[in-house]
N, C-alpha and C. Protein backbone atom coordinates (compact mmCIF):
# COMPACT_ATOMS: atom_id res chain seq x y z
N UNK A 1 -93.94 87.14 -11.25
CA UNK A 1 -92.70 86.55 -11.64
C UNK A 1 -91.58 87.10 -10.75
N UNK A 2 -91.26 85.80 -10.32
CA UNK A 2 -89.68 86.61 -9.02
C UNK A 2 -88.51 86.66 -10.26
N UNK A 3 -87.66 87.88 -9.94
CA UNK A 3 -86.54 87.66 -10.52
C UNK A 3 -85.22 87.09 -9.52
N UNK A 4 -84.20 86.93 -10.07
CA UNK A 4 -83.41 86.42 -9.10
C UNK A 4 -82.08 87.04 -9.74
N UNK A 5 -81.57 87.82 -9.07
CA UNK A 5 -80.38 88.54 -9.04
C UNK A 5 -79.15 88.04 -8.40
N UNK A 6 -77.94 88.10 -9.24
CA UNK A 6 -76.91 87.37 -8.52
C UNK A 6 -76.08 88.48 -7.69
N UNK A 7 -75.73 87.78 -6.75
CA UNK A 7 -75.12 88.81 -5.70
C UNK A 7 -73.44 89.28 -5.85
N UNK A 8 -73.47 90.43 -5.73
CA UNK A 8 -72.28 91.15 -6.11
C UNK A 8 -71.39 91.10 -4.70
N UNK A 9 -70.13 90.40 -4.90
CA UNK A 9 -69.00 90.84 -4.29
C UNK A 9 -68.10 91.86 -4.83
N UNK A 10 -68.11 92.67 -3.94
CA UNK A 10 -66.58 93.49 -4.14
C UNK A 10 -65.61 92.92 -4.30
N UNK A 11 -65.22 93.32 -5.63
CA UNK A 11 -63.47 92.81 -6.04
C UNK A 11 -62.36 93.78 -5.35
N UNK A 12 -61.43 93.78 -3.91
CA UNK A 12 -60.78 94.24 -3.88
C UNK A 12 -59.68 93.53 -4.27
N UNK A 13 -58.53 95.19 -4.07
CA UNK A 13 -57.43 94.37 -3.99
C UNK A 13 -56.98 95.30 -3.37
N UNK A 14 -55.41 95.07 -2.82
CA UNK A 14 -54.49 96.04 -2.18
C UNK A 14 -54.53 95.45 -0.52
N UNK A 15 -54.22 96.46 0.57
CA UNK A 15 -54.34 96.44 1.73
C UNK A 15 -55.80 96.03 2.30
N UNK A 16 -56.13 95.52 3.54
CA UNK A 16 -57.61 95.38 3.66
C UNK A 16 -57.72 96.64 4.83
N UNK A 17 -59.03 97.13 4.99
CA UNK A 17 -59.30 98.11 5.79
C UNK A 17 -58.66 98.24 6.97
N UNK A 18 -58.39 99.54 7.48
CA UNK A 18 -57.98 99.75 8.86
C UNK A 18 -58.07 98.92 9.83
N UNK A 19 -59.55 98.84 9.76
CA UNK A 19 -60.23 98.45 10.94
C UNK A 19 -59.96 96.53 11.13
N UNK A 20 -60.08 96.33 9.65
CA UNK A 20 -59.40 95.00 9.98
C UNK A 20 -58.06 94.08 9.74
N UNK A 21 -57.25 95.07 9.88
CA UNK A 21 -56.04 94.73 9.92
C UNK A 21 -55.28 94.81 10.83
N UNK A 22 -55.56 95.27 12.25
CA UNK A 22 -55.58 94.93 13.48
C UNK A 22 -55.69 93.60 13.99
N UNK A 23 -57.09 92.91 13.44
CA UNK A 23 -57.38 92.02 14.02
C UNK A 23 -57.21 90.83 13.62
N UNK A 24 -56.69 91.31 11.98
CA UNK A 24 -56.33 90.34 11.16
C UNK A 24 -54.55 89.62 12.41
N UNK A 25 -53.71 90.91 12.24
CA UNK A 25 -52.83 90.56 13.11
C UNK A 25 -52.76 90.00 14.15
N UNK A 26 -53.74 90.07 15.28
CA UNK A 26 -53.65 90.02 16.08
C UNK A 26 -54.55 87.90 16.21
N UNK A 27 -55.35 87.98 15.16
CA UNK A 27 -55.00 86.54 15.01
C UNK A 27 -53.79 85.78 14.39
N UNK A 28 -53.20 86.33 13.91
CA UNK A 28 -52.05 85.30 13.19
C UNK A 28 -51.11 85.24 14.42
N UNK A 29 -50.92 86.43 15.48
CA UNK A 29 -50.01 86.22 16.80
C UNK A 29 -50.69 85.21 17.16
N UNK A 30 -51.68 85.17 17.14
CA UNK A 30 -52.87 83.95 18.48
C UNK A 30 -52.54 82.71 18.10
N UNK A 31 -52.81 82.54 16.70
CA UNK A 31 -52.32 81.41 15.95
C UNK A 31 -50.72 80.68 16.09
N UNK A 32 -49.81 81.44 16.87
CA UNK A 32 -48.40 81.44 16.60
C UNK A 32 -48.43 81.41 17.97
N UNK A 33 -49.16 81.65 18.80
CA UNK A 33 -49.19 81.79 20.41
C UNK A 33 -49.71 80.54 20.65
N UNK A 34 -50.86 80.70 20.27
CA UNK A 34 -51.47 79.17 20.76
C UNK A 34 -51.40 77.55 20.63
N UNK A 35 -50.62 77.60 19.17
CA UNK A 35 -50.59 76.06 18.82
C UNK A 35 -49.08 75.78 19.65
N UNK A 36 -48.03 76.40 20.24
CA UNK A 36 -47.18 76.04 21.35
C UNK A 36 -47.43 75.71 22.35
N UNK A 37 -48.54 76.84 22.74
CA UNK A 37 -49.03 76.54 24.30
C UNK A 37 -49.90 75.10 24.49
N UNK A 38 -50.62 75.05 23.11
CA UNK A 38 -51.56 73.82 23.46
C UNK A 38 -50.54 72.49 23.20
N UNK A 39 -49.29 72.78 22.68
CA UNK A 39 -48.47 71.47 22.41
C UNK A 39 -48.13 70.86 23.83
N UNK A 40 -47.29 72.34 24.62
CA UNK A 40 -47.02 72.51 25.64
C UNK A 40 -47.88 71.47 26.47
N UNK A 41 -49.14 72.08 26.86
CA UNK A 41 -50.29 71.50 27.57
C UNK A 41 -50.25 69.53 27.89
N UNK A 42 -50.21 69.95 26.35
CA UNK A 42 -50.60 68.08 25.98
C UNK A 42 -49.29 67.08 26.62
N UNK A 43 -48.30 67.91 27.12
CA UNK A 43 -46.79 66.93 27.54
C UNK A 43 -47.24 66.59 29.06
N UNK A 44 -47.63 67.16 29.78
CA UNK A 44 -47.55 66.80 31.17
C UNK A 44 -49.09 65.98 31.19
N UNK A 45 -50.39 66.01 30.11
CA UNK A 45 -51.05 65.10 29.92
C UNK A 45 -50.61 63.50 29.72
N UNK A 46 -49.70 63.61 28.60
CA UNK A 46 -49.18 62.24 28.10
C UNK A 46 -48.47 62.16 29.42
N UNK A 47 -47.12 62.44 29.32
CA UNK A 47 -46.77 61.86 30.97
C UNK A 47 -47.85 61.47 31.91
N UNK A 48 -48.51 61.90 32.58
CA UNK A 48 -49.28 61.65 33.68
C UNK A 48 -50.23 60.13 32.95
N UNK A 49 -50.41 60.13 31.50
CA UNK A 49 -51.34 59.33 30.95
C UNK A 49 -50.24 57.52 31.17
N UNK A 50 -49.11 57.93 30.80
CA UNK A 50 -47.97 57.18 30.75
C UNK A 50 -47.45 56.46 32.05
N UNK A 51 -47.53 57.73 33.39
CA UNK A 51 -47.53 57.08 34.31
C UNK A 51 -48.37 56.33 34.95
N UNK A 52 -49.67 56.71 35.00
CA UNK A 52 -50.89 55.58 35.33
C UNK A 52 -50.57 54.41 34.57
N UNK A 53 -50.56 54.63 33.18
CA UNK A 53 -49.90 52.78 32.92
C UNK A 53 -49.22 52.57 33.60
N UNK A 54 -48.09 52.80 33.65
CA UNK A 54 -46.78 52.19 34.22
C UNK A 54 -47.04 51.46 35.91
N UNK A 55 -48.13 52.32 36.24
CA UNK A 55 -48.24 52.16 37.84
C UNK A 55 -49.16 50.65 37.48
N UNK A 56 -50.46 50.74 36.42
CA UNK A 56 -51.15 49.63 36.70
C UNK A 56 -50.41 48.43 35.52
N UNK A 57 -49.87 48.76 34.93
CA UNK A 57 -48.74 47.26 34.31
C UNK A 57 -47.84 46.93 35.88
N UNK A 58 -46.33 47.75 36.41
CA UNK A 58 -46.71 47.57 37.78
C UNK A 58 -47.17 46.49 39.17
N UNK A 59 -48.52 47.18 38.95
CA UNK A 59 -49.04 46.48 40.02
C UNK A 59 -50.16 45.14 39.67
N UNK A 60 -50.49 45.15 38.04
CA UNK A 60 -50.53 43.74 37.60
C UNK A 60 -49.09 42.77 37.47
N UNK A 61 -48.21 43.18 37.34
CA UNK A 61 -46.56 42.16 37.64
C UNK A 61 -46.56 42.12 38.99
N UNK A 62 -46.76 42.58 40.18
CA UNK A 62 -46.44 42.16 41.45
C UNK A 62 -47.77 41.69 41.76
N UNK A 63 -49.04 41.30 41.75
CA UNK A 63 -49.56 40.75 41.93
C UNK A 63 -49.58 39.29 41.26
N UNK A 64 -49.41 39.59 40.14
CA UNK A 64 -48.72 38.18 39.61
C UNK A 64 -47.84 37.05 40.39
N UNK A 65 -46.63 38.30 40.08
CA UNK A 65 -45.54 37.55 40.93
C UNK A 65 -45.77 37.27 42.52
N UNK A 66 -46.69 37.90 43.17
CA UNK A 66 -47.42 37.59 44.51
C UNK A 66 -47.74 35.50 44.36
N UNK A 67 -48.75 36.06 43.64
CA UNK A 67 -49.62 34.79 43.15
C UNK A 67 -48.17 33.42 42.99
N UNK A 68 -47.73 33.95 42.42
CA UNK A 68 -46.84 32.69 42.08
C UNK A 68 -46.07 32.46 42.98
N UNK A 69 -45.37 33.26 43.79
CA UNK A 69 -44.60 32.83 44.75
C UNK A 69 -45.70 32.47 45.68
N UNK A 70 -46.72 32.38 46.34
CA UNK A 70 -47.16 31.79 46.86
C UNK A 70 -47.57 30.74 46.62
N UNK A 71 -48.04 30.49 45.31
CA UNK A 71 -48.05 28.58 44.58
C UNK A 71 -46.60 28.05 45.01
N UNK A 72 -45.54 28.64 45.01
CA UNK A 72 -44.23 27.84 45.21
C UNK A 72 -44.20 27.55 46.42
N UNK A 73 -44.66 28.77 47.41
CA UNK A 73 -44.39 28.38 48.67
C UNK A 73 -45.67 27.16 49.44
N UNK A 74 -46.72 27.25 48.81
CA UNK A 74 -47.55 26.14 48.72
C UNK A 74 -46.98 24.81 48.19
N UNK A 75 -46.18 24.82 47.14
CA UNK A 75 -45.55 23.25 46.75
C UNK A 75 -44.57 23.16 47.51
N UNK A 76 -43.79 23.78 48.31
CA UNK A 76 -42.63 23.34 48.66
C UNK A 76 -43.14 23.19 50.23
N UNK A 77 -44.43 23.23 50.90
CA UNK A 77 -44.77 22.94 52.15
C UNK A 77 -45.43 21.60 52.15
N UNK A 78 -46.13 21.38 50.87
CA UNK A 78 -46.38 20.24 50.76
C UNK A 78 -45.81 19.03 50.65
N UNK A 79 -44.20 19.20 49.90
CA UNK A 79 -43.37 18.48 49.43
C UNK A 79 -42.09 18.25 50.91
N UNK A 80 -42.53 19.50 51.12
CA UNK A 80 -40.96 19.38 52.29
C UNK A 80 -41.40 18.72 53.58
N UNK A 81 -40.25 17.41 53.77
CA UNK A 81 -40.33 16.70 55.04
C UNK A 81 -40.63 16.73 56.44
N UNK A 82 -40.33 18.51 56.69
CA UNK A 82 -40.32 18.97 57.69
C UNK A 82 -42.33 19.44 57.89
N UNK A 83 -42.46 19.47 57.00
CA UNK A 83 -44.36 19.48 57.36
C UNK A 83 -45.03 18.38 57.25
N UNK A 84 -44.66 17.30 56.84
CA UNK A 84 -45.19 16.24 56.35
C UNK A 84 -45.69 15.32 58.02
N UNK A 85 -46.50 14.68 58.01
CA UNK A 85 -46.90 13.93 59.57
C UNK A 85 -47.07 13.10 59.47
């Protein structure tokens, strides 16, 4: 017959040990250090993400507008007297 014993946590209370209250600190700086720096990070991402759109919206409008002014300049060679034979 197995028995099965429930496992005991220590109930503290008060300060936590020496040893980890160092490191306890020294994450809550990290925590207070790091979520700036990584905000930081993420700005010159979005920009750069922002400018590649901008470049290929851009250069889909001047190819566009390519396209079309050359349909115009196609109707107006066709239409104009001075090419006509």
């Amino acid at each position: 017959m197995v028995r099965f014993t429930s496992l005991r946590v220590a109930a503290r209370s008060g300060p936590p040990p020496l040893l980890v209250a160092p490191v306890l600190a020294l994450a809550a700086v990290g925590a207070l250090v790091i979520g700036p720096l990584l905000a930081l990070a993420a700005i010159p991402l979005l920009l750069t993400i922002l400018v590649a759109i901008g470049w290929v919206l851009a250069c889909g409008l001047g190819l566009w507008a390519l396209v079309e002014g050359l349909a115009a300049f196609e109707r107006w060679i066709e239409t104009d007297s001075r090419f006509q034979q």
